[in-house]
C-alpha atoms as a PDB file:
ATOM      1  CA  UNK A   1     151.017-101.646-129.957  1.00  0.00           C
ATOM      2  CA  UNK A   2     149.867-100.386-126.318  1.00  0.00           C
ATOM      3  CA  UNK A   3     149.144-104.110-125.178  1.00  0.00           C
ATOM      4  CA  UNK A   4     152.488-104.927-126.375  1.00  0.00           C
ATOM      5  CA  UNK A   5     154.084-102.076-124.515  1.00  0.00           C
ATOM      6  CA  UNK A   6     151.830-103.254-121.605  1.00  0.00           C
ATOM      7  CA  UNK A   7     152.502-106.632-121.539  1.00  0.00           C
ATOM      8  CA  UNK A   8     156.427-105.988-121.838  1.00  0.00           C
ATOM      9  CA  UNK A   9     156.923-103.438-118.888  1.00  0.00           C
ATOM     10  CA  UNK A  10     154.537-106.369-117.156  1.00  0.00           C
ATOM     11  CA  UNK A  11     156.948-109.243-117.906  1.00  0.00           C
ATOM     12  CA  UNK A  12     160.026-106.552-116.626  1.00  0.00           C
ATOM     13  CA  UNK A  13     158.153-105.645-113.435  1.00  0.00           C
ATOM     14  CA  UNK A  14     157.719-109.471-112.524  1.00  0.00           C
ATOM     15  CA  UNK A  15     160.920-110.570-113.795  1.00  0.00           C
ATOM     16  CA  UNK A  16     162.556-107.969-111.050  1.00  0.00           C
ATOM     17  CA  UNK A  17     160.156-108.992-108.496  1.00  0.00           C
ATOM     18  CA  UNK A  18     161.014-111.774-109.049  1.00  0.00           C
ATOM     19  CA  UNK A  19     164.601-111.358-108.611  1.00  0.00           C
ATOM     20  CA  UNK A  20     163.938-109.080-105.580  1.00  0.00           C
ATOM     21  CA  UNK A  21     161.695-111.977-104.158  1.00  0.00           C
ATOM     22  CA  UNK A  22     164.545-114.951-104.737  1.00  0.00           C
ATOM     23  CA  UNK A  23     167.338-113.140-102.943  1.00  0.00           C
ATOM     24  CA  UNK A  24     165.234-112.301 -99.850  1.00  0.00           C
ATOM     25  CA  UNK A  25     163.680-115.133 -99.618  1.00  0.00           C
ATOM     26  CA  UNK A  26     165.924-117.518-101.223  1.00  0.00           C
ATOM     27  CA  UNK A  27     162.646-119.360-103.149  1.00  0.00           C
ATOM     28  CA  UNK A  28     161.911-119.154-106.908  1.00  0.00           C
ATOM     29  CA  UNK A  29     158.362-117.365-108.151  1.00  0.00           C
ATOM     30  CA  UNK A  30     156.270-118.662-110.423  1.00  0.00           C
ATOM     31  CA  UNK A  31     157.449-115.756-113.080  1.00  0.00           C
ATOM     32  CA  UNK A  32     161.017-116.895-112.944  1.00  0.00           C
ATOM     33  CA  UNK A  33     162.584-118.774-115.072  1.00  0.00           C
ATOM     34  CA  UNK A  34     162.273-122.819-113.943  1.00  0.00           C
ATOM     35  CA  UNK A  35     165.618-124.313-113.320  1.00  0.00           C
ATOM     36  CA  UNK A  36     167.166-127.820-113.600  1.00  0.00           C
ATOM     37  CA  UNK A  37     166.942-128.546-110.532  1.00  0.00           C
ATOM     38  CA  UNK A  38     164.234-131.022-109.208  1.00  0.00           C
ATOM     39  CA  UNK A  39     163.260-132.603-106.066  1.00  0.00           C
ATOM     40  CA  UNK A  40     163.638-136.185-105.425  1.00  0.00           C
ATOM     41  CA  UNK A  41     160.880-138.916-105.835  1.00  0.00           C
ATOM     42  CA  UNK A  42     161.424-139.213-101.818  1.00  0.00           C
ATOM     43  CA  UNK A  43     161.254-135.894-101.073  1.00  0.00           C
ATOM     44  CA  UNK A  44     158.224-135.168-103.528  1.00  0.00           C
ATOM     45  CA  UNK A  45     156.628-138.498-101.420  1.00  0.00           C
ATOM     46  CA  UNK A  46     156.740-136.333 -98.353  1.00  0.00           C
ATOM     47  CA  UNK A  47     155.246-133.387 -99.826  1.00  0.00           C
ATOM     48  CA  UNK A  48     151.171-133.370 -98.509  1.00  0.00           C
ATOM     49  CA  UNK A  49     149.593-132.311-101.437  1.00  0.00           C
ATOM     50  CA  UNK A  50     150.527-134.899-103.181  1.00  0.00           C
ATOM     51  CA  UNK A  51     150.013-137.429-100.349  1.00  0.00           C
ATOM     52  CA  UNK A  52     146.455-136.255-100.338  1.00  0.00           C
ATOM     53  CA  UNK A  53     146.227-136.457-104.029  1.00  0.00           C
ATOM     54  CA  UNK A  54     146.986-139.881-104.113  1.00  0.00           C
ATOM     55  CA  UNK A  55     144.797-140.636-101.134  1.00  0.00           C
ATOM     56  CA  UNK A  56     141.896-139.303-103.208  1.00  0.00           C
ATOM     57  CA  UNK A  57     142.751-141.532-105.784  1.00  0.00           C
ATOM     58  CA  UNK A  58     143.442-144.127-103.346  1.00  0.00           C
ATOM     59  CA  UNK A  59     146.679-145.368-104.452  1.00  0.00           C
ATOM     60  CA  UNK A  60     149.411-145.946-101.856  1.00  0.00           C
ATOM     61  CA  UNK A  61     153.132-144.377-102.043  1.00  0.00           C
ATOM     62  CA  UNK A  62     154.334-147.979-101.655  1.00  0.00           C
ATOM     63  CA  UNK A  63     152.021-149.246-104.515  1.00  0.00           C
ATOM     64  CA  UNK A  64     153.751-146.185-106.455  1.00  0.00           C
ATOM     65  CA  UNK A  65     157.090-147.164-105.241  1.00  0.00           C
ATOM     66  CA  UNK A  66     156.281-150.882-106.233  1.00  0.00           C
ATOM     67  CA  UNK A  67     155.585-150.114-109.750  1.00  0.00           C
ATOM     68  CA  UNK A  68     158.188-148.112-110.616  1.00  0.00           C
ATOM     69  CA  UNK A  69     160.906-151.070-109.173  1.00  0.00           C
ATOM     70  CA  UNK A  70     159.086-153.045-111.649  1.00  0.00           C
ATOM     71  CA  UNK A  71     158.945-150.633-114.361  1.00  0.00           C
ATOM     72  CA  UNK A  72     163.189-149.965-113.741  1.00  0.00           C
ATOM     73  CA  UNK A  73     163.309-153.474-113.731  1.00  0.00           C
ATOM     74  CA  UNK A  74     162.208-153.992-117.345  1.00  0.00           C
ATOM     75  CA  UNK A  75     164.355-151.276-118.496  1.00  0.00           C
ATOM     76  CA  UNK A  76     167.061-152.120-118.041  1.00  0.00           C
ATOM     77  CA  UNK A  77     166.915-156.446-117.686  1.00  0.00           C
END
C-alpha cells in the first residue's frame, strides 16, 4: 500500500510540474499527457537528430521523400 501511496503523490507532483513547466515555458514534458498535435514530415526532416540518424543508416531525406511519393502513389491509383 506505501508504494501505491508513493507512486500516486509521484504521478501528482509531476503532473503539476508539469503544468507549472508548460505555462512558463510554453513546451510539453515528457510526464504530460501527449497531444494530437504532430509535427510535419518537413519539419521533422529538419530536425538533426533525425538527420543524423538517417546519415548513420545512410539513407537520404530525398530517398525517404522518394518512397513515400511512390508508396501515396499506390494508395490511392
Amino acid at each position: 500500500m506505501k508504494s501505491n501511496a508513493f507512486r500516486t503523490k509521484q504521478v501528482a507532483s509531476l503532473a503539476a510540474l508539469g503544468l507549472c513547466a508548460k505555462q512558463k515555458g510554453g513546451r510539453r514534458l515528457a510526464s504530460d499527457n501527449p497531444s494530437m498535435e504532430e509535427p510535419r514530415l518537413h519539419d521533422m526532416l529538419q530536425d538533426p537528430i533525425l538527420l543524423r540518424l538517417m546519415s548513420s543508416d545512410k539513407v537520404e531525406p530525398q530517398q525517404l521523400m522518394t518512397l513515400m511519393d511512390e508508396a501515396r502513389a499506390k494508395l490511392f491509383d
